[in-house]
C-alpha atoms as a PDB file:
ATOM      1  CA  UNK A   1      -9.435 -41.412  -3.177  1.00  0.00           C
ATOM      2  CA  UNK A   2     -10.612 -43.465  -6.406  1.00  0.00           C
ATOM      3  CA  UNK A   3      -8.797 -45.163  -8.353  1.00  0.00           C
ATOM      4  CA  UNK A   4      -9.792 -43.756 -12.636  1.00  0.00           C
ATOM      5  CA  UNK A   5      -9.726 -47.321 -14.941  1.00  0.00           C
ATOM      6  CA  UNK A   6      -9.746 -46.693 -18.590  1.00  0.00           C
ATOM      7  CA  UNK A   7     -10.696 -49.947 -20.502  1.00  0.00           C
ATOM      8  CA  UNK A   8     -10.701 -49.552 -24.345  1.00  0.00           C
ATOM      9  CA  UNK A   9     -11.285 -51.367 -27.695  1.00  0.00           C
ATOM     10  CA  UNK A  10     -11.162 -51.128 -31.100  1.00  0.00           C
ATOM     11  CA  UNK A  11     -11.482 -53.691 -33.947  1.00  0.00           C
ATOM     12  CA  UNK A  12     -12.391 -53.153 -37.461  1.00  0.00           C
ATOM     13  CA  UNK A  13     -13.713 -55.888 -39.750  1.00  0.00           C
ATOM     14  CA  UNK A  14     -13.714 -57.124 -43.556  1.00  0.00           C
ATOM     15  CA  UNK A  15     -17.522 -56.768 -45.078  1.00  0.00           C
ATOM     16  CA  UNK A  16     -18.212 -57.698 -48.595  1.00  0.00           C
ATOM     17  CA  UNK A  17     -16.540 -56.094 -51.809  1.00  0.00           C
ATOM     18  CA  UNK A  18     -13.660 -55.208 -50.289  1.00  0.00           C
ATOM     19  CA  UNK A  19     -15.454 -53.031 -47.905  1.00  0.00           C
ATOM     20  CA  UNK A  20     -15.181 -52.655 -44.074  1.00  0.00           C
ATOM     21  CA  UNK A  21     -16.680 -51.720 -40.521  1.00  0.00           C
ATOM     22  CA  UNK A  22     -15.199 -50.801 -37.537  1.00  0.00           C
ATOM     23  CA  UNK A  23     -16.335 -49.690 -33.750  1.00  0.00           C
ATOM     24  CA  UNK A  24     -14.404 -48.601 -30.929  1.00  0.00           C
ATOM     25  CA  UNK A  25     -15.364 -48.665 -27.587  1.00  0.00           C
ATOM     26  CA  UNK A  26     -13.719 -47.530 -24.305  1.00  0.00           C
ATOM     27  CA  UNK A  27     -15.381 -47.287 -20.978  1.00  0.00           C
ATOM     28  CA  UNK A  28     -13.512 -44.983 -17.967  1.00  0.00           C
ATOM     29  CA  UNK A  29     -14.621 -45.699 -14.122  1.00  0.00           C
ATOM     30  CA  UNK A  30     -13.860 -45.699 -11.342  1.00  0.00           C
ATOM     31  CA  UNK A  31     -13.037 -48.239  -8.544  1.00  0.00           C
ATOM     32  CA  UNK A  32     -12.157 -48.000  -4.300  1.00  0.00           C
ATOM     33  CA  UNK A  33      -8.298 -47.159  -4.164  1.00  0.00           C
ATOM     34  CA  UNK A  34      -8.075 -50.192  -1.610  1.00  0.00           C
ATOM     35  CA  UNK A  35      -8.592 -52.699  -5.078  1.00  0.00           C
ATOM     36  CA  UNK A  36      -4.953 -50.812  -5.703  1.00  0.00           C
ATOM     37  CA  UNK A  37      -3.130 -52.482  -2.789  1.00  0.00           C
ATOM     38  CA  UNK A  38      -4.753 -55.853  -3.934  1.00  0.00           C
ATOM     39  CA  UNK A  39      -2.786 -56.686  -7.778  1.00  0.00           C
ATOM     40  CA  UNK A  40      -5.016 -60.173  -7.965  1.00  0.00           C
ATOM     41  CA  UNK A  41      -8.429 -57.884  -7.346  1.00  0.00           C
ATOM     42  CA  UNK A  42      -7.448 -55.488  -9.427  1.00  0.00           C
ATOM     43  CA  UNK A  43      -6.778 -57.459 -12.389  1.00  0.00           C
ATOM     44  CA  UNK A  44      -9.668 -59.230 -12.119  1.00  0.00           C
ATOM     45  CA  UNK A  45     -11.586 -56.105 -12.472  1.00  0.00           C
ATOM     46  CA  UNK A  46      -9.632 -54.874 -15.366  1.00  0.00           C
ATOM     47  CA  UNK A  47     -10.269 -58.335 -16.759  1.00  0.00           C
ATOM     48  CA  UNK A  48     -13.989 -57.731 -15.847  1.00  0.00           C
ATOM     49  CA  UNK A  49     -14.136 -54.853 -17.882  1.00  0.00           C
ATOM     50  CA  UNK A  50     -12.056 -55.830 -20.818  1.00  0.00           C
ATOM     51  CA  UNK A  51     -14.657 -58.807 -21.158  1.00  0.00           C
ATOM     52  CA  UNK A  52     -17.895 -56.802 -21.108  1.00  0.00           C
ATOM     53  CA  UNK A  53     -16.317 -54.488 -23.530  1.00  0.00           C
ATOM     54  CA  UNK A  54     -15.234 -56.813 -25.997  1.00  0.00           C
ATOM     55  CA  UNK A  55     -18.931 -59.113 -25.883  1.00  0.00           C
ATOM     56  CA  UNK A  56     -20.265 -54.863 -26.279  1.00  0.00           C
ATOM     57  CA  UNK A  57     -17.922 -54.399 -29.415  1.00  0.00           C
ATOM     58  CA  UNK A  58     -18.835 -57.935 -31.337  1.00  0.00           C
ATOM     59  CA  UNK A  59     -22.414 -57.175 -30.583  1.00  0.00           C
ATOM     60  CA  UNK A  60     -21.742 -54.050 -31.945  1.00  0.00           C
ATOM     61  CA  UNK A  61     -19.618 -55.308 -35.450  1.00  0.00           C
ATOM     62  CA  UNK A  62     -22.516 -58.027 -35.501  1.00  0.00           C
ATOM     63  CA  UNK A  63     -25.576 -56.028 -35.867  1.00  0.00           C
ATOM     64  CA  UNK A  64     -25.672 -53.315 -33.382  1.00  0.00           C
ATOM     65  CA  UNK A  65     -26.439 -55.438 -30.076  1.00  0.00           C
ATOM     66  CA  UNK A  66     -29.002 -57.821 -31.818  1.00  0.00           C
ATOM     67  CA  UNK A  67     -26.667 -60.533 -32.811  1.00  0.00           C
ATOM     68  CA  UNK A  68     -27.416 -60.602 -36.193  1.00  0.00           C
ATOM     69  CA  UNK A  69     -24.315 -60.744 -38.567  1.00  0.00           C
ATOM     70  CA  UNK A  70     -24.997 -57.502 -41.651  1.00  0.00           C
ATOM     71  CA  UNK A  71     -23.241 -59.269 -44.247  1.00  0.00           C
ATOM     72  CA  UNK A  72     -22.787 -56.180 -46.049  1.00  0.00           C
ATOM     73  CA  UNK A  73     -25.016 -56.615 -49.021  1.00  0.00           C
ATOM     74  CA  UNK A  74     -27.636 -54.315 -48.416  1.00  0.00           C
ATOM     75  CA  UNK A  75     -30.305 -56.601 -48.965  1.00  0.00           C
ATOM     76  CA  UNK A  76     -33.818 -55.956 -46.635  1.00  0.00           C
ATOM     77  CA  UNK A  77     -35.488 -58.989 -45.139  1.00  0.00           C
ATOM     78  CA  UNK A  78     -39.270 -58.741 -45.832  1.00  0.00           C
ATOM     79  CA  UNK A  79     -40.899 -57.684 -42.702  1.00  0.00           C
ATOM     80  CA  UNK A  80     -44.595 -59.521 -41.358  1.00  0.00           C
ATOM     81  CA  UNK A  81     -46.874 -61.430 -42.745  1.00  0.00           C
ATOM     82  CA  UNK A  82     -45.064 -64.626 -42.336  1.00  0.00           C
ATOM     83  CA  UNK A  83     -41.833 -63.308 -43.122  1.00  0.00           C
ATOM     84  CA  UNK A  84     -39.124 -65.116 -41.755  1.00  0.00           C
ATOM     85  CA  UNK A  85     -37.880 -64.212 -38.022  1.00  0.00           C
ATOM     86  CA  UNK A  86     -34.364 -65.181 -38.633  1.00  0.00           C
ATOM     87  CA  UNK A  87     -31.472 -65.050 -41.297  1.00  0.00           C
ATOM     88  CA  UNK A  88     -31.321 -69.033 -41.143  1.00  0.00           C
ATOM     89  CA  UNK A  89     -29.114 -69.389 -38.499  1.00  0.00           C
ATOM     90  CA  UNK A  90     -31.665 -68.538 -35.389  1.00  0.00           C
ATOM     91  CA  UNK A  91     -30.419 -64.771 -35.515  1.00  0.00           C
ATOM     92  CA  UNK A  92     -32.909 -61.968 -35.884  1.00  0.00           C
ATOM     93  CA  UNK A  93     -32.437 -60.082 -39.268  1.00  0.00           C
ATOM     94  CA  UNK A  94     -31.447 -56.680 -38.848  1.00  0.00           C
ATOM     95  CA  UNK A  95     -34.030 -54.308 -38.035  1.00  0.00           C
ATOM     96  CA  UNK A  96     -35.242 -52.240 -41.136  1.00  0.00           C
ATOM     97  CA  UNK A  97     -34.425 -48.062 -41.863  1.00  0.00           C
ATOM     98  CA  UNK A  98     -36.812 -46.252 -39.238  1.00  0.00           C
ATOM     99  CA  UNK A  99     -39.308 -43.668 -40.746  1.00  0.00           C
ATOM    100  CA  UNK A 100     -37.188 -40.625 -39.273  1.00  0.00           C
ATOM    101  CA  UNK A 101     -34.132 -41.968 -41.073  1.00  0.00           C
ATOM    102  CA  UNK A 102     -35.797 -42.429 -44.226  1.00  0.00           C
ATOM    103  CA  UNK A 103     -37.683 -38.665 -44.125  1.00  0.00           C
ATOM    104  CA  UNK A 104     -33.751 -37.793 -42.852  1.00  0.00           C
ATOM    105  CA  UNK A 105     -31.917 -39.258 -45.916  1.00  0.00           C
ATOM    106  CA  UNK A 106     -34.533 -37.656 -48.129  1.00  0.00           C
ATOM    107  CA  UNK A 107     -34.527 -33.897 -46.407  1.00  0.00           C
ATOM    108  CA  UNK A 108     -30.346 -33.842 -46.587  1.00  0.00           C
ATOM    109  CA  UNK A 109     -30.152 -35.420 -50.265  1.00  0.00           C
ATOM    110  CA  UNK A 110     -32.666 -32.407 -51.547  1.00  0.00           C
ATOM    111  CA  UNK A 111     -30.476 -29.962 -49.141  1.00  0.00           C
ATOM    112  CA  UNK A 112     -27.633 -30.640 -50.774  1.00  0.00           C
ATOM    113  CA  UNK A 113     -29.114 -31.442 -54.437  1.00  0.00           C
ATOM    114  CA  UNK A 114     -27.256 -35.009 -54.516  1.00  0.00           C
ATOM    115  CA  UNK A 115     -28.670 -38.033 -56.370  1.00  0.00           C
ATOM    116  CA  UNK A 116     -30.002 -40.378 -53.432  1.00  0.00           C
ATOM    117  CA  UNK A 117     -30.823 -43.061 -55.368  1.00  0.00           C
ATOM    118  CA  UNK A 118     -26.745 -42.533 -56.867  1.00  0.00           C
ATOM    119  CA  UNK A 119     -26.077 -42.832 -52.882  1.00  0.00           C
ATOM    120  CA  UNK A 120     -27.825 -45.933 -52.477  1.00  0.00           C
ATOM    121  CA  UNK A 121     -26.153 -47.859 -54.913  1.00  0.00           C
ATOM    122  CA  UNK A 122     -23.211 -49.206 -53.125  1.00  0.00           C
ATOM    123  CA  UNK A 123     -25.757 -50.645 -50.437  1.00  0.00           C
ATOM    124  CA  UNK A 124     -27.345 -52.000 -53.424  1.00  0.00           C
ATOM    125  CA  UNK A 125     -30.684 -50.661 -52.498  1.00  0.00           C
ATOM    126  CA  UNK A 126     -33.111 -48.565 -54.805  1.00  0.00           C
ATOM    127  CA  UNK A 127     -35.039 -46.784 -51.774  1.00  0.00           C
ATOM    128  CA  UNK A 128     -33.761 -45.759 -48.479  1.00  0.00           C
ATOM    129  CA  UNK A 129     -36.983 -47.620 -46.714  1.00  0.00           C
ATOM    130  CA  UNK A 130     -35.054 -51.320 -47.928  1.00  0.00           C
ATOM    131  CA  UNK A 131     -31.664 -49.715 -45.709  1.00  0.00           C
ATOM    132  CA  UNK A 132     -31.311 -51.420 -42.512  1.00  0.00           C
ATOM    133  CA  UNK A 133     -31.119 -48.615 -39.173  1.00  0.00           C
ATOM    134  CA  UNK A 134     -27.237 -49.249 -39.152  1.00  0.00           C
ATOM    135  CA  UNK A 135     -26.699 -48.387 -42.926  1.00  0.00           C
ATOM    136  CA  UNK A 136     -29.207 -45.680 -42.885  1.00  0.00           C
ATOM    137  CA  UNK A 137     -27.399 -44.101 -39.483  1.00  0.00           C
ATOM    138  CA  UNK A 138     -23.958 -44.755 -41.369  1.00  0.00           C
ATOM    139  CA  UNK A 139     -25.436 -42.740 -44.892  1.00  0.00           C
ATOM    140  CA  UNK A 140     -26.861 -39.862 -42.719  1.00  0.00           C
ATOM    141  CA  UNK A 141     -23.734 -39.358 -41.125  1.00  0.00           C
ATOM    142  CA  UNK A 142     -21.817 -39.409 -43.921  1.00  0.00           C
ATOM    143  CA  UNK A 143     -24.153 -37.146 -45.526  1.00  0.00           C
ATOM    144  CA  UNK A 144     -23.953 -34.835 -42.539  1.00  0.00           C
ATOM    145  CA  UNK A 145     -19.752 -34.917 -42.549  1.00  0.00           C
ATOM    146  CA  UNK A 146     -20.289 -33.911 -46.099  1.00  0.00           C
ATOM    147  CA  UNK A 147     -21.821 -31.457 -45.921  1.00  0.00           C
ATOM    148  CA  UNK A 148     -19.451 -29.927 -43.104  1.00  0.00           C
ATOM    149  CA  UNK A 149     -21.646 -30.818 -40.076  1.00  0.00           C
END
């Protein structure tokens, strides 16, 4: 019979103007009942775990996996012709709003007759295209628990 392990995280973080992020994780499996008998195994699974989950939740509270810290100032990095490949510190820049999200922010702002450009302020953008894909995702979502689903 398997043993159920239930490995979980949460950390929330400080972003610019008094703002914050946060991301939870938590990861169930399952492992041989024999790892049960064995304490020193068993913990070093759990600790396993607990390590890929927290290297899963900075990635995640440093730019969604690519490494690249969002300092929170919705700024856009200038994408191609020569633009630059990293932030100054060898880190990809976040990757830019995709065209879905964009078309997205635009249908759900007319559906609900709010002021998108009002919306965009605190990311202190003037068009949804100069969001990055985690502040876009984060608008639409909020947009969507707004309007009651």
């Amino acid at each position: 019979m398997p043993l159920t392990l239930n490995v979980g995280l949460s950390r929330k973080v400080a972003d610019n103007n008094y703002g914050s992020r946060g991301a939870s994780i938590n990861v169930e499996l399952e492992v041989e009942s024999a790892v049960a008998n064995e304490p020193g195994k068993l913990k070093d699974r759990i600790r396993q775990i607990f390590g890929l989950v927290r290297e899963s939740l900075v990635e995640e509270l440093n730019g969604n996996g690519s490494g690249a810290h969002h300092a929170g100032n919705g700024t856009a990095e200038p994408r191609g012709n020569g633009a630059p490949t990293s932030n100054g510190n060898g880190q990809k820049p976040p990757r830019a709003a995709t065209q879905s999200q964009v078309k997205a922010l635009h249908a759900i702002a007319r559906n609900q007759r709010a002021d998108l450009t009002q919306l965009l302020q605190r990311y202190r953008v003037g068009r949804p295209e100069d969001l990055n894909i985690k502040q876009a995702s984060q608008l639409i979502d909020e947009m969507k628990a707004a309007q009651g689903g």
